[in-house]
Protein backbone atom coordinates (compact mmCIF):
# COMPACT_ATOMS: atom_id res chain seq x y z
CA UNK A 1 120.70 119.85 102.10
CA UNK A 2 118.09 117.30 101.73
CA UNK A 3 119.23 115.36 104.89
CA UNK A 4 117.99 118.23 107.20
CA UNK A 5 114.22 118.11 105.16
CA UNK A 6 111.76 115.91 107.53
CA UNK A 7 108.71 114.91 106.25
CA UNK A 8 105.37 116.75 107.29
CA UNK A 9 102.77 115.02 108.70
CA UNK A 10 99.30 116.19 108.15
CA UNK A 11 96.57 115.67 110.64
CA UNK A 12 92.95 114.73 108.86
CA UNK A 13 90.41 116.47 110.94
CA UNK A 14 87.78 116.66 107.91
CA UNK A 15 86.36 113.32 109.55
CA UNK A 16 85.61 115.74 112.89
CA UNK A 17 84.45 118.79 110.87
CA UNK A 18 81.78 116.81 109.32
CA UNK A 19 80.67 115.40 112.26
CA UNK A 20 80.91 119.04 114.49
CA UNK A 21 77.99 120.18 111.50
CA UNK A 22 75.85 116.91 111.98
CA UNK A 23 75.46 117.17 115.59
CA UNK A 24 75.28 121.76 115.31
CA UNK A 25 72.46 120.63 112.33
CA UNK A 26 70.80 118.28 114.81
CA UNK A 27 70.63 121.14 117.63
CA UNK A 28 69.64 123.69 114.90
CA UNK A 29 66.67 121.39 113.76
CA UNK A 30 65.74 120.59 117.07
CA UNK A 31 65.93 124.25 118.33
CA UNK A 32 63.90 125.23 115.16
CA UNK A 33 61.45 122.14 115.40
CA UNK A 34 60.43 122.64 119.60
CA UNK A 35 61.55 126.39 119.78
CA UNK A 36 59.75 127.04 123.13
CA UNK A 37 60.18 123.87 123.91
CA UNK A 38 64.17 124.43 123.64
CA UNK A 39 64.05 127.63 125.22
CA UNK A 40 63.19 126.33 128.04
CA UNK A 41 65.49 123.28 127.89
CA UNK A 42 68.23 125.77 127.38
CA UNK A 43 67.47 127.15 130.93
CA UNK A 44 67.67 123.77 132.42
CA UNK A 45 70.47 124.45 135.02
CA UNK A 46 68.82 128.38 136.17
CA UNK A 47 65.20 127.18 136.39
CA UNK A 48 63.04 123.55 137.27
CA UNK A 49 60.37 124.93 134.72
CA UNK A 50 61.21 122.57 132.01
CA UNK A 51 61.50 119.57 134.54
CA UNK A 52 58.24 120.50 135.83
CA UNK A 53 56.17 121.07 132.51
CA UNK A 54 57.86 117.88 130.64
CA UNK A 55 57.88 115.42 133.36
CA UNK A 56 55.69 112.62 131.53
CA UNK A 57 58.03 109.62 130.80
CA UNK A 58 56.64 109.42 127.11
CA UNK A 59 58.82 112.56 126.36
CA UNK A 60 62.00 110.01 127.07
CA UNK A 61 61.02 108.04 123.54
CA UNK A 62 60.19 111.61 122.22
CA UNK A 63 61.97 112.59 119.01
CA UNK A 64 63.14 115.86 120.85
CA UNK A 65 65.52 113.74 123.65
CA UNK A 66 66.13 111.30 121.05
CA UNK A 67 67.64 113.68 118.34
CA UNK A 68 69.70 115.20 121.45
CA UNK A 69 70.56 112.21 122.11
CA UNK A 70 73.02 111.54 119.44
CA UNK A 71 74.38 115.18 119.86
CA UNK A 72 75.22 113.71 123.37
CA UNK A 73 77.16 110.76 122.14
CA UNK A 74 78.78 112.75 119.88
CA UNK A 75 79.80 115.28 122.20
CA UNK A 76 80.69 113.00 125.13
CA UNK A 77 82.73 110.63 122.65
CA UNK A 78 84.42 114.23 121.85
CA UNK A 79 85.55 115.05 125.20
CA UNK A 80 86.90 111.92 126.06
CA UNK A 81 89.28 111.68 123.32
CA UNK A 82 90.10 115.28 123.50
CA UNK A 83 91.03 114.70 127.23
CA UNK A 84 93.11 111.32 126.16
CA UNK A 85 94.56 113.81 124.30
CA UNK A 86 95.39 117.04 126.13
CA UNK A 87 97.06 114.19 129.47
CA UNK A 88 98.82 112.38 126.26
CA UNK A 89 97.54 108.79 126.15
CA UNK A 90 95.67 109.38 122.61
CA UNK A 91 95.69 111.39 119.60
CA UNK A 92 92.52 113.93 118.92
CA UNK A 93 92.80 112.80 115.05
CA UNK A 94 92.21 109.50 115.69
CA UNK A 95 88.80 108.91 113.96
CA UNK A 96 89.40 104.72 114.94
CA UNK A 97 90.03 105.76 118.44
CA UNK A 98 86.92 107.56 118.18
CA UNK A 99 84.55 105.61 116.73
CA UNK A 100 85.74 102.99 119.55
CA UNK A 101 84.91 105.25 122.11
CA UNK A 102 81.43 106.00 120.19
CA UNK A 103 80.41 102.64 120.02
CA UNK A 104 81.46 102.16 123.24
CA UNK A 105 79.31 104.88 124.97
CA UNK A 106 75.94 104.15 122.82
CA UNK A 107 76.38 100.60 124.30
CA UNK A 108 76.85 101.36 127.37
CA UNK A 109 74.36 104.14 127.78
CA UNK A 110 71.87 101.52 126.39
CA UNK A 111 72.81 98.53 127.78
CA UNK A 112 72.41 100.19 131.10
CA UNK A 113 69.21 101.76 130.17
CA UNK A 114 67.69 97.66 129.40
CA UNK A 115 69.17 96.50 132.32
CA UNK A 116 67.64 99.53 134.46
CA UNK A 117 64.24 98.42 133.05
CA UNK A 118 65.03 95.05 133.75
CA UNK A 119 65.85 95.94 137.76
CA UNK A 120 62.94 98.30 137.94
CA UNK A 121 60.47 95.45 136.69
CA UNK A 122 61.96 92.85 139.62
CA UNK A 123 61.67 95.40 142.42
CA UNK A 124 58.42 96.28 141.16
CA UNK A 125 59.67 100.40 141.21
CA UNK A 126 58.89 100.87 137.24
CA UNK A 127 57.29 104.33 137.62
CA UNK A 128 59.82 105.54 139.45
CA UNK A 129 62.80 104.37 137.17
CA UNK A 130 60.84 105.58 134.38
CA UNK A 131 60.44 109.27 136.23
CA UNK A 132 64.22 108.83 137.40
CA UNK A 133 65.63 108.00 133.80
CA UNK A 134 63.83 111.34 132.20
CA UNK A 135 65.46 113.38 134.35
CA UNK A 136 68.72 112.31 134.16
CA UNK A 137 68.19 111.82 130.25
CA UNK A 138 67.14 115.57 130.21
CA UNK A 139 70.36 117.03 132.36
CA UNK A 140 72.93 114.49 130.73
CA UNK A 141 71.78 115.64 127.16
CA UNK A 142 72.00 119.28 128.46
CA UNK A 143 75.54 118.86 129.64
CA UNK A 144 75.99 116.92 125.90
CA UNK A 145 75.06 120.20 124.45
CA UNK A 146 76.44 122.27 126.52
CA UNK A 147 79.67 121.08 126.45
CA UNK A 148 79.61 120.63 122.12
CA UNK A 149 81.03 123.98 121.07
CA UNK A 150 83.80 123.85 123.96
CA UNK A 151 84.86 120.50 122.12
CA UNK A 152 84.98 122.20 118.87
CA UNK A 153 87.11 124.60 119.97
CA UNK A 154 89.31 122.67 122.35
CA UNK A 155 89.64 120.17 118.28
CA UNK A 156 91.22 123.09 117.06
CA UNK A 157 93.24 124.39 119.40
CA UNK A 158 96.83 123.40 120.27
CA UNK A 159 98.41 123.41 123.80
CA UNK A 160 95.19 123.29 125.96
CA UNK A 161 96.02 123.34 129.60
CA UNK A 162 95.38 120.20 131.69
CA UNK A 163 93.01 122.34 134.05
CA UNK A 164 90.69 122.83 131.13
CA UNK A 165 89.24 119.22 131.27
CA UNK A 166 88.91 118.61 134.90
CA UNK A 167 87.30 122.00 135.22
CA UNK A 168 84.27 120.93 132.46
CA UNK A 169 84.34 117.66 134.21
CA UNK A 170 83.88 118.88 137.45
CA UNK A 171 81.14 121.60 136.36
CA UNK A 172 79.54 118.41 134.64
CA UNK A 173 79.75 116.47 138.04
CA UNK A 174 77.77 119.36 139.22
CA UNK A 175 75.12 119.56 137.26
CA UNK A 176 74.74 115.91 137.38
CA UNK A 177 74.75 115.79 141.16
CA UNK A 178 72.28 118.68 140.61
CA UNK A 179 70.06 116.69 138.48
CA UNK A 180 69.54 114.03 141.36
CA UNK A 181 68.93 116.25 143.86
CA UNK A 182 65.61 117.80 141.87
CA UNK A 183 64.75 114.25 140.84
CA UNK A 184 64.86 113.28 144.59
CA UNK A 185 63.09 116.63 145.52
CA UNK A 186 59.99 116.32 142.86
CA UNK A 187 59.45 112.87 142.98
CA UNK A 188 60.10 112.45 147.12
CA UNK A 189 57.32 111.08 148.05
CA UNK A 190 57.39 108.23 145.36
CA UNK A 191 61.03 107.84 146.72
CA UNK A 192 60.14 107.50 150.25
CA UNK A 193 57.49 104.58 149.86
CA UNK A 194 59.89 102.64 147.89
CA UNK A 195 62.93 103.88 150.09
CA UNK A 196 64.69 100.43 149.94
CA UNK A 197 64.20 99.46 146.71
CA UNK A 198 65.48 103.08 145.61
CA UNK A 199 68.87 102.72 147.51
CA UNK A 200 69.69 98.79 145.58
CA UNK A 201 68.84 100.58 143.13
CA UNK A 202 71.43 103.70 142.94
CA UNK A 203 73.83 101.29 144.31
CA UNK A 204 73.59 98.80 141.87
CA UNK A 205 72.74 100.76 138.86
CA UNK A 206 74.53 104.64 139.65
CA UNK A 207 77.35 103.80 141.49
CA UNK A 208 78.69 100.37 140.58
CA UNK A 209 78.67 100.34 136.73
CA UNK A 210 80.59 104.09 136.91
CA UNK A 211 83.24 102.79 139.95
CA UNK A 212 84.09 99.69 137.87
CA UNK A 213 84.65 102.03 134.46
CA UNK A 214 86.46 103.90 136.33
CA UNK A 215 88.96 100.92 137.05
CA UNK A 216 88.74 99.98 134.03
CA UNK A 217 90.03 102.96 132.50
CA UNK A 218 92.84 103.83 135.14
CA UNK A 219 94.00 100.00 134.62
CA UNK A 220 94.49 100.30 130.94
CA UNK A 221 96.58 103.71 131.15
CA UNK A 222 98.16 102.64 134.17
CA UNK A 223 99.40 99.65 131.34
């Protein structure tokens, strides 16, 4: 009788639970610290109102983005490993494989945020990188968010269709690609007298580092 027993093996999400409540208490605080200022942040994708009343780059080192911003990592660091999950390359209990992908993220959200700097202060375009970095900060936090209770359900849920991720993904693509167009519109005419600088920079700084991640990636699971 005992040969047909199998052992059971038991999944330890408490290291996810714990950090689902830090980053809900981190949007509750914030939400309860800048109410108006979140209800407005909240309507990011229907209205520019937000974009247009907080549009001084000092709000980018302001505790409000920077208390999101963790809620993004979190999130985003989520959804990757959920998706490595749902196609089958990882497991969603993996709390190694997720701290990897963390770490991995915060660096590379920062490192390209120095490097940005660094560009803007050569080609002279500071204000503009500084008025460009806001808003993307701003919609890639509100995608961060918005995305955080979809990963908390997708944790707990079994058998999640394949279409699920690419859908948020491409939604997310939207609202990114939405993002630039309103930073293009409001700050055109900064844009247009630094036209040539602008263009190195997207290619340099928006399109290459994303291209050669996405190599990356598609190289490793293609090993």
């Amino acid at each position: 009788m005992t040969e047909h027993l199998h052992p059971r093996i038991i999944e330890n999400k408490d290291w996810a639970t714990f950090l689902f409540v830090v980053a809900f208490a981190l949007v509750a605080i914030t939400k309860s610290t800048y109410e108006n200022r979140f209800s407005e942040f909240s309507k990011l994708i229907f209205s520019d109102k937000y974009a247009k009343i907080y549009r001084d780059t000092s709000n980018l080192k302001g505790s409000f983005i920077v208390g999101l911003f963790f809620v993004q990592v979190l999130s985003f660091s989520f959804f990757i490993q959920l998706t490595l999950d749902i196609f089958g390359y990882a497991s969603k209990t993996d709390w190694v494989l997720y701290v990897q992908i963390a770490t991995f993220l915060l660096y590379f959200i920062l490192g390209k945020f120095l490097i940005e700097k660094i560009v803007a202060t050569s080609f002279n375009i500071d204000e503009l990188v500084s008025l460009f970095n806001l808003q993307k900060a701003t919609y890639r936090t509100y995608i961060g968010v918005l995305i955080l209770p979809i990963n908390a359900i997708l944790f707990y849920s079994d058998h999640i269709p394949k279409s699920v991720p690419l859908v948020i993904i491409g939604i997310s693509l939207c609202i990114s690609l939405f993002s630039y167009f309103i930073s293009i519109k409001t700050y055109q005419n900064v844009i247009i007298s630094k036209l040539f600088y602008f263009i190195l920079y997207l290619c340099a700084l928006e399109i290459a580092p994303y291209y050669f991640m996405y190599y990356w990636i598609t190289k490793e699971v293609a090993w």
